[in-house]
N, C-alpha and C. Protein backbone atom coordinates (compact mmCIF):
# COMPACT_ATOMS: atom_id res chain seq x y z
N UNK A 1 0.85 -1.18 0.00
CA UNK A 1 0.00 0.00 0.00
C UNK A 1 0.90 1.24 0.00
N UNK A 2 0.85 2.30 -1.13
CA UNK A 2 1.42 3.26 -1.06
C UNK A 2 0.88 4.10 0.29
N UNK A 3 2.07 5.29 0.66
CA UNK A 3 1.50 6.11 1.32
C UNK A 3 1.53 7.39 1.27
N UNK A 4 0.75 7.91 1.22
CA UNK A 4 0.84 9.74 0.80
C UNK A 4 2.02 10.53 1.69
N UNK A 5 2.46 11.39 1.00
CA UNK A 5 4.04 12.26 1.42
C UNK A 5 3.21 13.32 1.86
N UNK A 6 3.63 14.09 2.44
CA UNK A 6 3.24 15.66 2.33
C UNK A 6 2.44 16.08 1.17
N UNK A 7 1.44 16.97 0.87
CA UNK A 7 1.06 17.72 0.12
C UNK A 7 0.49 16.61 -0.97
N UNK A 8 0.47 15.18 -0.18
CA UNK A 8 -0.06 14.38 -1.98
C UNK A 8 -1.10 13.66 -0.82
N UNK A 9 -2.37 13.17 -1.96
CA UNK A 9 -3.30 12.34 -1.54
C UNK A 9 -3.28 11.17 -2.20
N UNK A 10 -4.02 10.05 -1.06
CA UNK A 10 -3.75 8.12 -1.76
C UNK A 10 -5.25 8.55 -2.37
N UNK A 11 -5.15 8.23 -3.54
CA UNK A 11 -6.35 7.56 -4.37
C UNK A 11 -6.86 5.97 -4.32
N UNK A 12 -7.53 5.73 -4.51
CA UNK A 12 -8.33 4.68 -4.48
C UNK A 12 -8.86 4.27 -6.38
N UNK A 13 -8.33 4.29 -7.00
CA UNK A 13 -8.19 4.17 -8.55
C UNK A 13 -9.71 3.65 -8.71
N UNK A 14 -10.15 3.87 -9.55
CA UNK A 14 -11.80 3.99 -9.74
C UNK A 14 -11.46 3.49 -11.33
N UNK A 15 -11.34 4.23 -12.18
CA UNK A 15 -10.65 3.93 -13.87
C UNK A 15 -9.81 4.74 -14.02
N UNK A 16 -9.26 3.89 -15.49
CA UNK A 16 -8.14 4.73 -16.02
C UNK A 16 -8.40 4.25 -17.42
N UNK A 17 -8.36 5.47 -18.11
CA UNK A 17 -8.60 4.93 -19.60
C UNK A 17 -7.14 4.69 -20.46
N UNK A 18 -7.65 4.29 -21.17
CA UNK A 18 -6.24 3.81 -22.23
C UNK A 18 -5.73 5.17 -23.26
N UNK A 19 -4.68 5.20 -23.86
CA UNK A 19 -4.82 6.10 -25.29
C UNK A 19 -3.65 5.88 -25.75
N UNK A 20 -3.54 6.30 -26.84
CA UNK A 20 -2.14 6.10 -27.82
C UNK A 20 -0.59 6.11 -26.88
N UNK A 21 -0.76 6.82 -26.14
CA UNK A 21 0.73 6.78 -25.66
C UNK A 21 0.55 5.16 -24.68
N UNK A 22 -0.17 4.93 -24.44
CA UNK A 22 -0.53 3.55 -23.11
C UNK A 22 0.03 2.81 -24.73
N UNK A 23 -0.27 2.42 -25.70
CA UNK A 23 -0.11 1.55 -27.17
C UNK A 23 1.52 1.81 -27.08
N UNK A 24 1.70 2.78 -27.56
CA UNK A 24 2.98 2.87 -27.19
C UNK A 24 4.15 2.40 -26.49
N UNK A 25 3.75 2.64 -25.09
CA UNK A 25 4.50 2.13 -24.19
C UNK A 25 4.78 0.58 -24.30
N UNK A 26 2.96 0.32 -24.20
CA UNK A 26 2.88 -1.39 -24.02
C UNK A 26 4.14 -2.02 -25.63
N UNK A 27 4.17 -1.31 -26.87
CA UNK A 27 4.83 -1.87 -27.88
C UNK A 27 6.32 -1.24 -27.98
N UNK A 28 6.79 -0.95 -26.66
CA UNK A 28 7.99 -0.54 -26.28
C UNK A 28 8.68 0.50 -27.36
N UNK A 29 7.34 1.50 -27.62
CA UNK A 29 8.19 2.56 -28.84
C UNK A 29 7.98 4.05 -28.41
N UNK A 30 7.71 4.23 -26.95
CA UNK A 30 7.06 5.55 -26.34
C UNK A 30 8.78 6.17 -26.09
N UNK A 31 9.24 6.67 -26.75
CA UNK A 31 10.45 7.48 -26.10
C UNK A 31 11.13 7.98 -24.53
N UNK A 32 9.93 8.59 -24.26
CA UNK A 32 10.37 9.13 -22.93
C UNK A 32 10.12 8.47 -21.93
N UNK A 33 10.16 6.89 -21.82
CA UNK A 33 10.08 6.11 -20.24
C UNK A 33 11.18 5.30 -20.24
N UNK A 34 11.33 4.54 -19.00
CA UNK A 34 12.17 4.18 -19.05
C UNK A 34 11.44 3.08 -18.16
N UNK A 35 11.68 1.39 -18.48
CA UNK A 35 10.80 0.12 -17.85
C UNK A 35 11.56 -0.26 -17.00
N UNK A 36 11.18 -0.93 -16.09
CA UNK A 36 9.81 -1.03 -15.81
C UNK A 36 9.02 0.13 -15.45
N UNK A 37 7.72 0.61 -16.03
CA UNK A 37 6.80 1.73 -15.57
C UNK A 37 5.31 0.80 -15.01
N UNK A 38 4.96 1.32 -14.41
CA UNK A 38 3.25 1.01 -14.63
C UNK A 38 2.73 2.29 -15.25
N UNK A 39 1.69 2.21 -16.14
CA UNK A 39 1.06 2.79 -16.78
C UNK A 39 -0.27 3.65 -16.04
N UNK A 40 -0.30 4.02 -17.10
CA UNK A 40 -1.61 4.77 -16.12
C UNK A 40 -2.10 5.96 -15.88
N UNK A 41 -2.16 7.16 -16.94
CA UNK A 41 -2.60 8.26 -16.49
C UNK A 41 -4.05 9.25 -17.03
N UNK A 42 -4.42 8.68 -17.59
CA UNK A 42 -6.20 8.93 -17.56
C UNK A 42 -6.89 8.54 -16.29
N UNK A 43 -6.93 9.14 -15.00
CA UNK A 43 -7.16 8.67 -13.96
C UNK A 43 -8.47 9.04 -13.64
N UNK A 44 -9.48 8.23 -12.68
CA UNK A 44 -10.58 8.76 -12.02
C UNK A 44 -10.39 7.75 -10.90
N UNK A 45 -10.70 8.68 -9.42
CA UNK A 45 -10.31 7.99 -7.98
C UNK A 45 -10.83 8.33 -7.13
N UNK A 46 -11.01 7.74 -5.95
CA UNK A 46 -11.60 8.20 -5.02
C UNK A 46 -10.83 8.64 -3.53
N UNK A 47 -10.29 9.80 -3.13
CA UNK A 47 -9.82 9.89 -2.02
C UNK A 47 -10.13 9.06 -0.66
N UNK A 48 -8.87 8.52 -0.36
CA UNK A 48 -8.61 7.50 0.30
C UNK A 48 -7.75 7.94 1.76
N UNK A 49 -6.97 8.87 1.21
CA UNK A 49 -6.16 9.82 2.35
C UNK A 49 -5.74 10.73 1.73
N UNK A 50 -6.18 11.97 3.04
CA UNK A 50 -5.37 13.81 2.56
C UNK A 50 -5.17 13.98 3.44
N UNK A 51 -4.39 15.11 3.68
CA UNK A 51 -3.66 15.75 4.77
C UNK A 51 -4.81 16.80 5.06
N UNK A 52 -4.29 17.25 6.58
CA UNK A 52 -5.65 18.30 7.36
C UNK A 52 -5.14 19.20 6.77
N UNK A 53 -6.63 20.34 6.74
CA UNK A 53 -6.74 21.13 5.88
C UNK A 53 -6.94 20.98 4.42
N UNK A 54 -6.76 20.08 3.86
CA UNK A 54 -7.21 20.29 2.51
C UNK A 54 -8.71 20.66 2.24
N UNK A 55 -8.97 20.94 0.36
CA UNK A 55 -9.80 21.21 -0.04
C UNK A 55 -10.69 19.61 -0.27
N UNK A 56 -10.16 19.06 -0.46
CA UNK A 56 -10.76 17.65 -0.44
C UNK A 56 -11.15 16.46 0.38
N UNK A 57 -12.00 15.85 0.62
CA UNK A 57 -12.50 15.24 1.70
C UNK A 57 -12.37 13.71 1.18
N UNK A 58 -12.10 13.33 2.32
CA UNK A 58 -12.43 11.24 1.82
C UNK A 58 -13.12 10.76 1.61
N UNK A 59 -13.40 9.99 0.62
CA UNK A 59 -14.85 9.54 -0.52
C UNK A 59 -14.99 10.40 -1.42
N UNK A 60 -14.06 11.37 -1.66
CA UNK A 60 -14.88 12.71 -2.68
C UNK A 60 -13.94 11.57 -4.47
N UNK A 61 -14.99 11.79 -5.27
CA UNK A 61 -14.11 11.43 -6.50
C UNK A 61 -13.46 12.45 -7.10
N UNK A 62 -12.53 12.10 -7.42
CA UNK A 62 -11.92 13.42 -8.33
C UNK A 62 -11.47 12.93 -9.70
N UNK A 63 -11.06 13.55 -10.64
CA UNK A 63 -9.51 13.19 -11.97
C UNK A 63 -8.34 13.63 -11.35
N UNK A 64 -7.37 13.45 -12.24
CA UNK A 64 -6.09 13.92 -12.22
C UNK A 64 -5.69 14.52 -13.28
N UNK A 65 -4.79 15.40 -13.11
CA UNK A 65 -4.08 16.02 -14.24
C UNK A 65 -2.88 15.67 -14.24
N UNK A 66 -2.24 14.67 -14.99
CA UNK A 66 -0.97 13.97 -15.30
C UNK A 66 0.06 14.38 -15.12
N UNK A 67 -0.10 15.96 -15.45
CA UNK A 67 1.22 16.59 -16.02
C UNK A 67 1.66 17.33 -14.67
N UNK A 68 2.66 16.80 -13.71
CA UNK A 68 2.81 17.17 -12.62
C UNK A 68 4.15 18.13 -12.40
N UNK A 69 4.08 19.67 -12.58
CA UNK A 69 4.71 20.37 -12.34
C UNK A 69 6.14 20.60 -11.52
N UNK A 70 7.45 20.86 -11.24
CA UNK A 70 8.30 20.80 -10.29
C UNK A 70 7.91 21.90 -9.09
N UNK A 71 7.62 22.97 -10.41
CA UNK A 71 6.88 24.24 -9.25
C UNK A 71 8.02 25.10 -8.67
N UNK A 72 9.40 24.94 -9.10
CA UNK A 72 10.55 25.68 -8.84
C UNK A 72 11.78 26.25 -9.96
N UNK A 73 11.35 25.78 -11.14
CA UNK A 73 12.05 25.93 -12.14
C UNK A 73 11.39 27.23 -12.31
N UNK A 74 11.92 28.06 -13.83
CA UNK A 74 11.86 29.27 -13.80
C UNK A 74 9.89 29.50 -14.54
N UNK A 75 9.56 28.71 -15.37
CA UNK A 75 8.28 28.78 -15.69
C UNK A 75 7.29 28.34 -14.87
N UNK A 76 7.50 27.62 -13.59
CA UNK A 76 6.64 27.42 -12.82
C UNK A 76 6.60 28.77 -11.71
N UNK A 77 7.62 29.17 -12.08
CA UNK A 77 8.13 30.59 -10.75
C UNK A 77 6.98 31.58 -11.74
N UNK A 78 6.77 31.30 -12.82
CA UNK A 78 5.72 32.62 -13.57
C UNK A 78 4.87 32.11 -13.83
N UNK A 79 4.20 31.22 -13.06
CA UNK A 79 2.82 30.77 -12.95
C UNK A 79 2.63 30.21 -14.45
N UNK A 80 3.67 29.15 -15.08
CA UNK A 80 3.42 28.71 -16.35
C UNK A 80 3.70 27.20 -16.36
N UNK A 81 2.82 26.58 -15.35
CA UNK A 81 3.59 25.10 -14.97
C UNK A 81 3.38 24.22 -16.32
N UNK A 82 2.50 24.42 -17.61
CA UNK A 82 2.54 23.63 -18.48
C UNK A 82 3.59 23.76 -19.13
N UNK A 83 5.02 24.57 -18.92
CA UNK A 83 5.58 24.92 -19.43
C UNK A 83 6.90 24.19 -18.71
N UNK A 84 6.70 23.56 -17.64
CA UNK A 84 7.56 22.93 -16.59
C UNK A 84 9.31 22.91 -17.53
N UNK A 85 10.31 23.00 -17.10
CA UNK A 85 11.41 22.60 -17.25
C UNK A 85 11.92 20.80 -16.95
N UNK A 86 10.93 20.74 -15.56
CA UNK A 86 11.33 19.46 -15.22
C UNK A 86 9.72 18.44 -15.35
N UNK A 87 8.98 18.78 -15.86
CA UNK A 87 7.71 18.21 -16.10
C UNK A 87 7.78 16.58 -15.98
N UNK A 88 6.57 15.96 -15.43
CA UNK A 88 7.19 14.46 -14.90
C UNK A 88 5.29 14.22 -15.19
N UNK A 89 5.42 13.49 -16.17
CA UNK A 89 3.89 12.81 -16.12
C UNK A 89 3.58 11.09 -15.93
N UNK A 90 2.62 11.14 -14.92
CA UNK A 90 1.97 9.86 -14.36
C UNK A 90 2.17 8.92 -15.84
N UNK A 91 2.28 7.98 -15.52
CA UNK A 91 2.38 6.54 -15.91
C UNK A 91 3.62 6.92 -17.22
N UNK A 92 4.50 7.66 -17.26
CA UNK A 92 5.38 7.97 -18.51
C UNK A 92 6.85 8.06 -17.88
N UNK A 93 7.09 9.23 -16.96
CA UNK A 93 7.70 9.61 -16.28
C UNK A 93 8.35 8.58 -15.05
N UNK A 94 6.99 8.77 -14.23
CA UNK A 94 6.74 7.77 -13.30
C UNK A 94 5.52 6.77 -12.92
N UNK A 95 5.81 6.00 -12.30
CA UNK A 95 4.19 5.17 -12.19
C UNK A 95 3.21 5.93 -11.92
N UNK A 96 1.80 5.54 -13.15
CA UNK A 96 0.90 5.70 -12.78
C UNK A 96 0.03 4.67 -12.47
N UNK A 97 -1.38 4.96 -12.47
CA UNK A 97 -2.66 4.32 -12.06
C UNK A 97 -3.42 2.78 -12.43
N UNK A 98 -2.57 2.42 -12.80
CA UNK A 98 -2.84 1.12 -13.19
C UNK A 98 -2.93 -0.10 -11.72
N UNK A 99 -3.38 0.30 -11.29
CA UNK A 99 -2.99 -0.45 -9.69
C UNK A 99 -4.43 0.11 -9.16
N UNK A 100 -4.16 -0.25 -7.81
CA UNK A 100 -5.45 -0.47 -6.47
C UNK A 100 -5.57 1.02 -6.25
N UNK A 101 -4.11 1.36 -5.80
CA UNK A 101 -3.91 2.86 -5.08
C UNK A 101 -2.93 2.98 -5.90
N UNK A 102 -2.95 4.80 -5.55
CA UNK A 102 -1.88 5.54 -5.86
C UNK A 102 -1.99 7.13 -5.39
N UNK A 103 -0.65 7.37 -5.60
CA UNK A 103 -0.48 9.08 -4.61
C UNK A 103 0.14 9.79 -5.64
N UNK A 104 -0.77 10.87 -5.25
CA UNK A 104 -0.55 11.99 -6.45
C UNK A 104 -0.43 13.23 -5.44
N UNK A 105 0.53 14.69 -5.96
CA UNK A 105 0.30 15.62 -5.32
C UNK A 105 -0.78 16.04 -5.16
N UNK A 106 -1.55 16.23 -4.71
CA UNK A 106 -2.84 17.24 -4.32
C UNK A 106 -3.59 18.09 -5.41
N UNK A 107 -2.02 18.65 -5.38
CA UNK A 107 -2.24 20.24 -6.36
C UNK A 107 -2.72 19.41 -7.89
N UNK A 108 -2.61 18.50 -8.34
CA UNK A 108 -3.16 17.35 -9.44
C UNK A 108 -4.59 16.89 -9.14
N UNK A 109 -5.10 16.92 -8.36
CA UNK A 109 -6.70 16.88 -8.05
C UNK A 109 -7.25 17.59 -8.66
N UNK A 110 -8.76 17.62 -9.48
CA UNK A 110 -9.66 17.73 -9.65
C UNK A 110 -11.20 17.36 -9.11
N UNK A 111 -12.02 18.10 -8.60
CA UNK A 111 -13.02 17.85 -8.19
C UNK A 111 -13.95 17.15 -9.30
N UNK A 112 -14.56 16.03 -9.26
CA UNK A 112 -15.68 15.40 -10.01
C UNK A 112 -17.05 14.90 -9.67
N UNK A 113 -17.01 15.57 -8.40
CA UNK A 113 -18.11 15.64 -7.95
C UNK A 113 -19.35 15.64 -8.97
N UNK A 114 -20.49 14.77 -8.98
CA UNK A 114 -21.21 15.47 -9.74
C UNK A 114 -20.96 14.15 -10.99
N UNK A 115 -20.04 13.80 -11.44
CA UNK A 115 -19.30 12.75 -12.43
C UNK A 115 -19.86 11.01 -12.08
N UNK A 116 -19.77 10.77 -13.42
CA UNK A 116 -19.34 9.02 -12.95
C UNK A 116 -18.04 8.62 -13.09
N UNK A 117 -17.82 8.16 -12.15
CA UNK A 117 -16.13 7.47 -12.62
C UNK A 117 -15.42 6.82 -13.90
N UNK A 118 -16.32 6.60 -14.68
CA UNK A 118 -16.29 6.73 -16.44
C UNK A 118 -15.94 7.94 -16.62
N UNK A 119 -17.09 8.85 -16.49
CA UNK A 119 -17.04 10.27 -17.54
C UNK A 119 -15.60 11.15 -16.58
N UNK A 120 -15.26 10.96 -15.27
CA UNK A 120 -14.35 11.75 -14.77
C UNK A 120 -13.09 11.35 -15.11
């Protein structure tokens, strides 16, 4: 069982959809990973553990947004994190969601309240 660090919440993996780069990977022609990975970043989950104070509560479903920022390089310092220097995305980068659980920073949450765990 993973466990959440500071500032990240355990998901409870609900789905994860597939797409061209998951083809990729699986036919060992995706460039930027390096194997073993688990795959995995079309995510929908259910909070499982957050830290006090957050905006998010346990049982809430949310998505994720893959593309997980360093947040200290010079484009994240100008509020341009898609622009990351050191940009690190779920299941490419590093493991994603293909599993039971998994921990993502926080700041990667999306609320889906309202969603089915399909459509989120």
């Amino acid at each position: 069982m993973p466990v959440a660090g500071p500032g990240e919440a355990l998901l409870k993996v609900e789905r994860v959809g597939l797409c061209g780069t998951d083809y990729h990977i699986y036919s060992g022609t995706q460039p930027f990973l390096t194997y073993p990975r688990v795959m995995g970043h079309e995510i929908s989950g259910t909070v499982a553990s957050i830290g006090e104070g957050s905006a998010f509560r346990i049982g809430q479903l949310v998505t994720v947004n893959p593309y997980i920022a360093c947040g200290r390089c010079r484009a994240c310092r100008r509020g341009k994190p898609n622009c990351c220097r050191n940009i690190s995305v779920l299941g490419v980068h590093q493991d994603g969601a293909m599993t039971e659980f998994v921990c993502v920073p926080e700041s990667a949450l999306v609320d889906a309240t309202g969603l089915t765990p399909e459509h989120a």
